[in-house]
C-alpha atoms as a PDB file:
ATOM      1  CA  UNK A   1       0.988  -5.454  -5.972  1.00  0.00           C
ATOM      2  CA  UNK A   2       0.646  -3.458  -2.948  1.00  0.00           C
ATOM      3  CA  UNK A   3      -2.779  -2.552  -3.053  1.00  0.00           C
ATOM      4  CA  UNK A   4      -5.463  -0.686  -5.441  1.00  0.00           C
ATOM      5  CA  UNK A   5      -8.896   1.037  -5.624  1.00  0.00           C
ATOM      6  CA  UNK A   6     -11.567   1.512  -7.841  1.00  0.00           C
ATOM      7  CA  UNK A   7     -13.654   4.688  -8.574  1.00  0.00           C
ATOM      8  CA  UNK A   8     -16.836   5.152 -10.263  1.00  0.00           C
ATOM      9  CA  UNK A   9     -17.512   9.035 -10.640  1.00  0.00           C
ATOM     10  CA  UNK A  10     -20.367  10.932 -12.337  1.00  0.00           C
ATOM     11  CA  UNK A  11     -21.187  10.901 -14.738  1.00  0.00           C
ATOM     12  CA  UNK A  12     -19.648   7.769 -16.286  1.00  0.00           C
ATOM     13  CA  UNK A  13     -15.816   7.960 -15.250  1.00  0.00           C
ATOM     14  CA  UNK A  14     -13.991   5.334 -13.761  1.00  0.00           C
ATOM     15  CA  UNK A  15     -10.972   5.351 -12.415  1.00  0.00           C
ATOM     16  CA  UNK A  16      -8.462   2.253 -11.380  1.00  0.00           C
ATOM     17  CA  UNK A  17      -5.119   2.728  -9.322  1.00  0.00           C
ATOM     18  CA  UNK A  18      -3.156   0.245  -7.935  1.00  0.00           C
ATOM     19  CA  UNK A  19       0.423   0.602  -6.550  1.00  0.00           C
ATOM     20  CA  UNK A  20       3.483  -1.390  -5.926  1.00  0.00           C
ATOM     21  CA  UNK A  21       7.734  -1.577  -5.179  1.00  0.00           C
ATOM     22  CA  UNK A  22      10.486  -1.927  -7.658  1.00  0.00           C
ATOM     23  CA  UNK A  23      13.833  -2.577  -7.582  1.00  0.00           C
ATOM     24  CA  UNK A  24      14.599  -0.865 -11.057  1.00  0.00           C
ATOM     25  CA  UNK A  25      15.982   3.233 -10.856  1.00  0.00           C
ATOM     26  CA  UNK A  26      13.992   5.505 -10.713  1.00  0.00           C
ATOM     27  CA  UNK A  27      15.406   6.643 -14.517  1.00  0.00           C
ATOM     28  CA  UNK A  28      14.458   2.848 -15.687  1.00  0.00           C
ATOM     29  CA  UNK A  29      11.396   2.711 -14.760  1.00  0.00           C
ATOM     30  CA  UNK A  30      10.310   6.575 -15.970  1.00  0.00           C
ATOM     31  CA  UNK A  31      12.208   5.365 -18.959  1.00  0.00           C
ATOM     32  CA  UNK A  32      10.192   2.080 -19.190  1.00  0.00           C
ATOM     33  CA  UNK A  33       6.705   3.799 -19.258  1.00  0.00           C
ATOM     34  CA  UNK A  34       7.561   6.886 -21.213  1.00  0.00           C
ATOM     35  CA  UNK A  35       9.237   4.198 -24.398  1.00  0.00           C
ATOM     36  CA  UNK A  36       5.526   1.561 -23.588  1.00  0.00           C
ATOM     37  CA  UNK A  37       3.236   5.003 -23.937  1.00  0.00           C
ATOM     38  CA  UNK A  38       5.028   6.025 -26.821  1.00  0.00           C
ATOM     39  CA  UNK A  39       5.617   2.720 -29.051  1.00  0.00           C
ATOM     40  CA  UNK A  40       1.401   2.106 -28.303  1.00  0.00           C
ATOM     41  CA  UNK A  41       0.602   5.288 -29.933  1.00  0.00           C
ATOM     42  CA  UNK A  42      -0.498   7.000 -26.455  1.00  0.00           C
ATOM     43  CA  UNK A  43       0.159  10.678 -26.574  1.00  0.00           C
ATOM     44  CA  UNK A  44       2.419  11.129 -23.901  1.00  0.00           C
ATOM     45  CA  UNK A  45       3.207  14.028 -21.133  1.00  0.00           C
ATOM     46  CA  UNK A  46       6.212  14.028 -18.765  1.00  0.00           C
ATOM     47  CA  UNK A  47       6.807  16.252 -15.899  1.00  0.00           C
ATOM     48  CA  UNK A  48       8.892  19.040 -16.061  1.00  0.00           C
ATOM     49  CA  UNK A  49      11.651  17.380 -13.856  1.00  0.00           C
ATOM     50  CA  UNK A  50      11.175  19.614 -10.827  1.00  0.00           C
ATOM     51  CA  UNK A  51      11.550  17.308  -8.380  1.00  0.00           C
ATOM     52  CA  UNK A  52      13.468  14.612 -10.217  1.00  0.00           C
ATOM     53  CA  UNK A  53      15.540  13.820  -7.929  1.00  0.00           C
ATOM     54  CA  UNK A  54      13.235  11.921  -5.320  1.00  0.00           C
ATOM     55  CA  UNK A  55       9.701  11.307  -7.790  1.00  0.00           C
ATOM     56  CA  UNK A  56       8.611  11.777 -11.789  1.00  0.00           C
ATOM     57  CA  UNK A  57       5.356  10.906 -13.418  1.00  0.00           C
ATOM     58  CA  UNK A  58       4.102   9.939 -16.756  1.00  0.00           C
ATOM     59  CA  UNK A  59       0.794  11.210 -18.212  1.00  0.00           C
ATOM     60  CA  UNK A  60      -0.593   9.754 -21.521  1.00  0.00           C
ATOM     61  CA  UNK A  61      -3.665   9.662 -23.456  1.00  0.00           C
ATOM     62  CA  UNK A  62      -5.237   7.882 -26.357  1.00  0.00           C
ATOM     63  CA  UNK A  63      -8.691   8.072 -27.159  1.00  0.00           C
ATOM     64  CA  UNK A  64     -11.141   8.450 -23.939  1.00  0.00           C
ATOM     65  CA  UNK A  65      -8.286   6.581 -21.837  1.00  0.00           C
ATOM     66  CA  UNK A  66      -5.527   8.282 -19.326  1.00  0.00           C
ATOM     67  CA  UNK A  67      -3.060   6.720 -17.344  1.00  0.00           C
ATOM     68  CA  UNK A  68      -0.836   8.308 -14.923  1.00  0.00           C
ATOM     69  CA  UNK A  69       1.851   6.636 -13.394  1.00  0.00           C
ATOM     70  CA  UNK A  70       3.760   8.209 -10.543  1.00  0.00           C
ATOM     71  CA  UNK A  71       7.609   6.698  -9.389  1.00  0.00           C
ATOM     72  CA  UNK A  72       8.712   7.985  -6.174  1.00  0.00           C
ATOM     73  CA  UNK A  73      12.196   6.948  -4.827  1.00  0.00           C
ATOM     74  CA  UNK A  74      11.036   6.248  -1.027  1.00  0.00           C
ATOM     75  CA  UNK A  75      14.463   4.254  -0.445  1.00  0.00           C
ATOM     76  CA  UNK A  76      12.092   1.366   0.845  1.00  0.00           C
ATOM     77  CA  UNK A  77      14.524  -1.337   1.059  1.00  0.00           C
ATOM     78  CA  UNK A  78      16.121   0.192  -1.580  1.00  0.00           C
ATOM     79  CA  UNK A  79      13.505   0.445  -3.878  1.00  0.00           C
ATOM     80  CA  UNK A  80      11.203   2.565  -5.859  1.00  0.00           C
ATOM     81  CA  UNK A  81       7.600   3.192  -5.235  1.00  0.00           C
ATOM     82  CA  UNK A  82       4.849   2.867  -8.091  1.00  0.00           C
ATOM     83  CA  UNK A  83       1.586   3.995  -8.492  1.00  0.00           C
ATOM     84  CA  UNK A  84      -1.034   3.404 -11.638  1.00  0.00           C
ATOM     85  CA  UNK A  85      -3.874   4.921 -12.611  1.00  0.00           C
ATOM     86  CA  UNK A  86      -5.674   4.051 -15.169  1.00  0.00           C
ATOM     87  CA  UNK A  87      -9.208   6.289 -16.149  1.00  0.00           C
ATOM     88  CA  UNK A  88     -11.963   5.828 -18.421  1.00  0.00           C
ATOM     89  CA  UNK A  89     -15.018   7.718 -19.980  1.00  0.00           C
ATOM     90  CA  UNK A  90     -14.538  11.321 -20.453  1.00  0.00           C
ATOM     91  CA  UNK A  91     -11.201  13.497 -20.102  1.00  0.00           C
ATOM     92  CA  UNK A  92     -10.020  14.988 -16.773  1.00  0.00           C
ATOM     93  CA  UNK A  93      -6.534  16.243 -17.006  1.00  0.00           C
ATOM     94  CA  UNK A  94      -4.278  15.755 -13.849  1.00  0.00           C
ATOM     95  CA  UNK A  95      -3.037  19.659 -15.033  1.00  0.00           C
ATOM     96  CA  UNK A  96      -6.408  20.660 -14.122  1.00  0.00           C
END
């Protein structure tokens, strides 16, 4: 894990992000979280795949809880970046 932070907004939300480096693709690891989101029963978002070359992100829901987790291929040592963020208590969509 690289780092993280927590949030407490008002009323009641939280939010939780932490971030770190892989050495999977960026296509496995969009692949990874879409297949997690969708075999737990989250209802799941993608982007549209403008910029899928260099970053894509996947946005799911179930119940009050969102995650959003952003890949971005920084070519860090040859690896991709990862960041997760994980909300609770009330919706907020990133679309917003």
């Amino acid at each position: 894990i690289e780092g993280g932070y927590y949030i407490n907004y008002n009323p009641g939300r939280s939010q939780y992000t932490s971030g770190f480096y892989s050495d999977l693709s960026l296509a496995e690891l969009f692949s990874k979280y879409g297949d997690y989101f969708n075999k737990d029963g989250w209802s799941v978002e993608f982007d549209d795949g403008t910029y899928a070359s260099f970053s894509r992100t996947v946005y799911a829901k179930k119940g009050s809880l969102e995650v959003s987790v952003a890949i971005v291929d920084v070519k860090r040592d040859e690896r991709r970046h990862v960041t997760i963020s994980y909300f609770t208590g009330g919706a907020a969509s990133p679309k917003q």
